[in-house]
C-alpha atoms as a PDB file:
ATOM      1  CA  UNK A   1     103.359 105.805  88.970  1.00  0.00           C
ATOM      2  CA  UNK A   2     100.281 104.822  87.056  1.00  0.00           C
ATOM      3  CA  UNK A   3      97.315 104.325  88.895  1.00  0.00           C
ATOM      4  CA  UNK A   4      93.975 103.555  87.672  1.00  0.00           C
ATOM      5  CA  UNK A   5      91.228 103.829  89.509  1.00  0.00           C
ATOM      6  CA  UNK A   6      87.625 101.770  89.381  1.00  0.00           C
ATOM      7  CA  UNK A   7      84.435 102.775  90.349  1.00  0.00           C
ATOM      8  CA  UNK A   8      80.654 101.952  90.170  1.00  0.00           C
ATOM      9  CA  UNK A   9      80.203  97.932  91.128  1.00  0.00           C
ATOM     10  CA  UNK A  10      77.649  96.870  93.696  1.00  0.00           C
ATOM     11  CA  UNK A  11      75.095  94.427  93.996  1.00  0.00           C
ATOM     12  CA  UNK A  12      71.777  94.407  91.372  1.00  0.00           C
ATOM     13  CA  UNK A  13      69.177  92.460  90.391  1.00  0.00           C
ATOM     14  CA  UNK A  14      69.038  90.243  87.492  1.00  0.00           C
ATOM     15  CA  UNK A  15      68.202  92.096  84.119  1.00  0.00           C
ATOM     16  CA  UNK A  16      69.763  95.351  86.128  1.00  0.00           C
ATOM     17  CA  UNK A  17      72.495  97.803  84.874  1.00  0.00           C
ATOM     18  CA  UNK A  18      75.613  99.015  86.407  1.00  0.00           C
ATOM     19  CA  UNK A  19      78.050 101.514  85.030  1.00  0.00           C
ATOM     20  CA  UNK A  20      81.711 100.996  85.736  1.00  0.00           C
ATOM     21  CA  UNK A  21      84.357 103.522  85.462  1.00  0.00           C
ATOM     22  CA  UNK A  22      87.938 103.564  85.488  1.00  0.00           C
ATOM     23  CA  UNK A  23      90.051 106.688  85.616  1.00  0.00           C
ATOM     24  CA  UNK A  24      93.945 106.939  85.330  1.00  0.00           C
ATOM     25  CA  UNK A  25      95.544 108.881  88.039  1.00  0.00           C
ATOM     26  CA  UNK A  26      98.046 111.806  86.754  1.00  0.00           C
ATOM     27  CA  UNK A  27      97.719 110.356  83.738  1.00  0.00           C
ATOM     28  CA  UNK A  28      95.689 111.089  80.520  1.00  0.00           C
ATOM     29  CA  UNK A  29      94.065 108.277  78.875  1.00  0.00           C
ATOM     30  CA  UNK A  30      95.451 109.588  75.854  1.00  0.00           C
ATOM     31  CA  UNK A  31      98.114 107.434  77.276  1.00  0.00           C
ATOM     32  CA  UNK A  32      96.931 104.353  76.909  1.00  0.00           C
ATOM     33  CA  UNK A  33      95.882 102.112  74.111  1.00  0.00           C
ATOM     34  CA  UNK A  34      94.009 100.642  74.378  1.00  0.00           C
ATOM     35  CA  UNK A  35      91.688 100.304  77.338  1.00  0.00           C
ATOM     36  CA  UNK A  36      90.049  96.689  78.063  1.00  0.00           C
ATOM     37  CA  UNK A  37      88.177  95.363  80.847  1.00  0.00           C
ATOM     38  CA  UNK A  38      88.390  91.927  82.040  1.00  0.00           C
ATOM     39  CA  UNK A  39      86.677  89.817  85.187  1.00  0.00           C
ATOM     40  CA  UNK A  40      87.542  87.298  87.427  1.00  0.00           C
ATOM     41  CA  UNK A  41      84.632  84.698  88.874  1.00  0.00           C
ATOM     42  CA  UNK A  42      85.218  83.102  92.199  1.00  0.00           C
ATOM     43  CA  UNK A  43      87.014  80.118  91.253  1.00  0.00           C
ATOM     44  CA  UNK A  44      87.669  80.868  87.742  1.00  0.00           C
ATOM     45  CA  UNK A  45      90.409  82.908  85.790  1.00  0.00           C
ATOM     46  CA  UNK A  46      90.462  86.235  84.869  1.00  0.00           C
ATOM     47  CA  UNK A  47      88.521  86.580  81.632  1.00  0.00           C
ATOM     48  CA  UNK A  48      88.904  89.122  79.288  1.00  0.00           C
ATOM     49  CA  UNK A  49      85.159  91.140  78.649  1.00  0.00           C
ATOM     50  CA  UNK A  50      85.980  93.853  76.215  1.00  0.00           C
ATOM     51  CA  UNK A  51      88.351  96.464  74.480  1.00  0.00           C
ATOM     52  CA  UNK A  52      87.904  99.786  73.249  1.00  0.00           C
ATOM     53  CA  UNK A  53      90.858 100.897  71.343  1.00  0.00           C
ATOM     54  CA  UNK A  54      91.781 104.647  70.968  1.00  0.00           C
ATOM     55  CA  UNK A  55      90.662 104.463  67.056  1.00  0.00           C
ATOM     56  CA  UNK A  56      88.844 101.679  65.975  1.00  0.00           C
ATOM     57  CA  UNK A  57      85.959  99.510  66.470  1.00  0.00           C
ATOM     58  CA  UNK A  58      85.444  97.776  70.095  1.00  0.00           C
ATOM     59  CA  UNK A  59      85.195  94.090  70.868  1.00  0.00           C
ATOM     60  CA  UNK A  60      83.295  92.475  73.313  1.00  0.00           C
ATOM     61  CA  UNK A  61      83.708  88.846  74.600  1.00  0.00           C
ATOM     62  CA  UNK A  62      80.466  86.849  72.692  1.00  0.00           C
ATOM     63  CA  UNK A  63      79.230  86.516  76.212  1.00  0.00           C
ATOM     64  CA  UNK A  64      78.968  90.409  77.017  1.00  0.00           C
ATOM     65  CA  UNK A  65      78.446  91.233  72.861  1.00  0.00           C
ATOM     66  CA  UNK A  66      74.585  93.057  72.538  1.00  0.00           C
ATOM     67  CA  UNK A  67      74.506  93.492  76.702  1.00  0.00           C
ATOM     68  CA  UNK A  68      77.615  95.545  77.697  1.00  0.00           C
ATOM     69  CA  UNK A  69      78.902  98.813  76.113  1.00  0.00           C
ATOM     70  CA  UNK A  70      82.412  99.831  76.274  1.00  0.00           C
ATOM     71  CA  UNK A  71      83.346 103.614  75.919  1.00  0.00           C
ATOM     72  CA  UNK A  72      85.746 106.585  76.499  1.00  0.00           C
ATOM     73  CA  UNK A  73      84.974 110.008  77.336  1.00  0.00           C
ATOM     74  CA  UNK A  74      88.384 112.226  76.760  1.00  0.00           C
ATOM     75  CA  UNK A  75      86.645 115.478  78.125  1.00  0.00           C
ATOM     76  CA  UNK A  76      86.278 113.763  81.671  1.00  0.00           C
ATOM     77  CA  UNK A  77      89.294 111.167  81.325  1.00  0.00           C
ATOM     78  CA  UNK A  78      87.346 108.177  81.940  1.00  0.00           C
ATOM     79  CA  UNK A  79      86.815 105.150  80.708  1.00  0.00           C
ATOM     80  CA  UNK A  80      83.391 103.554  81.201  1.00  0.00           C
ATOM     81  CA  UNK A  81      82.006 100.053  80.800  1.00  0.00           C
ATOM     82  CA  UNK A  82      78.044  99.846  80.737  1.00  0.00           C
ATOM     83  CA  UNK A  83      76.657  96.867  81.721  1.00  0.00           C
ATOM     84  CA  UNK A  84      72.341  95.929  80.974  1.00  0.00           C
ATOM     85  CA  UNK A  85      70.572  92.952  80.996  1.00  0.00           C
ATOM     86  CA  UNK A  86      73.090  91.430  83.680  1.00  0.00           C
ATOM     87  CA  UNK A  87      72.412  87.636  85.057  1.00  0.00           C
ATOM     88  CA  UNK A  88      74.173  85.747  87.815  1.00  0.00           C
ATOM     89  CA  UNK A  89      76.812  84.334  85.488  1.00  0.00           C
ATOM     90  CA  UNK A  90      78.123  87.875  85.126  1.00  0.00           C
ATOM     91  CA  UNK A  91      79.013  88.464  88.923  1.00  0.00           C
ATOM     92  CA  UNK A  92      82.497  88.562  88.925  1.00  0.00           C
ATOM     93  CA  UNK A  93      85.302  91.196  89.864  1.00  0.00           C
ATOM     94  CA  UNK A  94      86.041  93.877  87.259  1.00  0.00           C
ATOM     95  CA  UNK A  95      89.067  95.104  86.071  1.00  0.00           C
ATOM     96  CA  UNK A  96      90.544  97.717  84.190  1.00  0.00           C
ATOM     97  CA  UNK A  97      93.670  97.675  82.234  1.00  0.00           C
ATOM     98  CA  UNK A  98      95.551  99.639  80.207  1.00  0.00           C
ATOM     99  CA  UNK A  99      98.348  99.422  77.786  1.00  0.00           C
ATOM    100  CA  UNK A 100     100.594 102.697  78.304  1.00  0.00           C
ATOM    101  CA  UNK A 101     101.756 103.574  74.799  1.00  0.00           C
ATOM    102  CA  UNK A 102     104.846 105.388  76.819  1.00  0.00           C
ATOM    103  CA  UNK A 103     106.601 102.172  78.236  1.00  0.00           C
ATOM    104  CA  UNK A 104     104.666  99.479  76.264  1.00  0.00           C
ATOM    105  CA  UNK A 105     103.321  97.846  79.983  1.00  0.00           C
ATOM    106  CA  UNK A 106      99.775  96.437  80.665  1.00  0.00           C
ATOM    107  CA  UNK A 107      98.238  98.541  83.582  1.00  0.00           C
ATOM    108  CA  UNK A 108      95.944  96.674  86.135  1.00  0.00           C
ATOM    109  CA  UNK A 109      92.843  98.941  88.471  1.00  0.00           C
ATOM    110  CA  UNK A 110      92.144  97.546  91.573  1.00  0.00           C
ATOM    111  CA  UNK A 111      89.011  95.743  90.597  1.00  0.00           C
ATOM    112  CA  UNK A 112      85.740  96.474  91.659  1.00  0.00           C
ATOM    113  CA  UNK A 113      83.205  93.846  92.637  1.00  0.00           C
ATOM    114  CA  UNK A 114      80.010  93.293  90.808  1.00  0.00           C
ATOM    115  CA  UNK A 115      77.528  90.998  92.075  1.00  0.00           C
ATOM    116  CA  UNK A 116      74.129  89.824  90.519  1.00  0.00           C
ATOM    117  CA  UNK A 117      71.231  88.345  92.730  1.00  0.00           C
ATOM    118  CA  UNK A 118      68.139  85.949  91.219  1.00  0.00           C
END
């Protein structure tokens, strides 16, 4: 069973930087394509932030676009999402999800909480 698995959230200041991670378990991310991240506000919907397809340029919601980085790193299996110049409105959960190119379904991590203080 696919399992990905999220890493790095925790609580920063405003204009801070956090590094996410999200790592498929027994399987290669070779796998999947592609790789987004979305996040989910207390009290709002899930919200999709960005995608970074296997080939190809990213995208980036125009909230995140110039602040956040999406990337891969096939060496290590991991996907990363960098994060600078965070503010409040940017606390939120963060997930990971993939699209397995095996069986065609969307892949969900288990989110990991990212919190911004002023």
């Amino acid at each position: 069973q696919v399992q990905l698995v999220e890493s790095g959230g925790g609580l920063v200041q405003v204009g801070g930087s956090l590094r996410l991670s999200c790592k498929p378990s027994g399987s290669s991310i070779f796998s999947f394509d592609p790789i987004s991240w979305y996040r989910q506000a207390p009290g709002k919907e899930r919200e999709w932030v960005a995608t970074s397809p296997r080939y190809g340029s990213r995208n980036y919601a125009d909230s995140v676009k110039g602040r956040f980085t999406a990337s891969r790193d096939n060496a290590k299996n991991m996907v990363y999402l960098q994060m600078n110049s965070l503010n409040p409105e940017d606390t939120a959960v963060y997930y990971c999800n993939a699209k397995s190119v095996n069986d065609g379904l969307n892949y969900w991590g288990q989110g990991t909480q990212v919190t911004v203080s002023s």
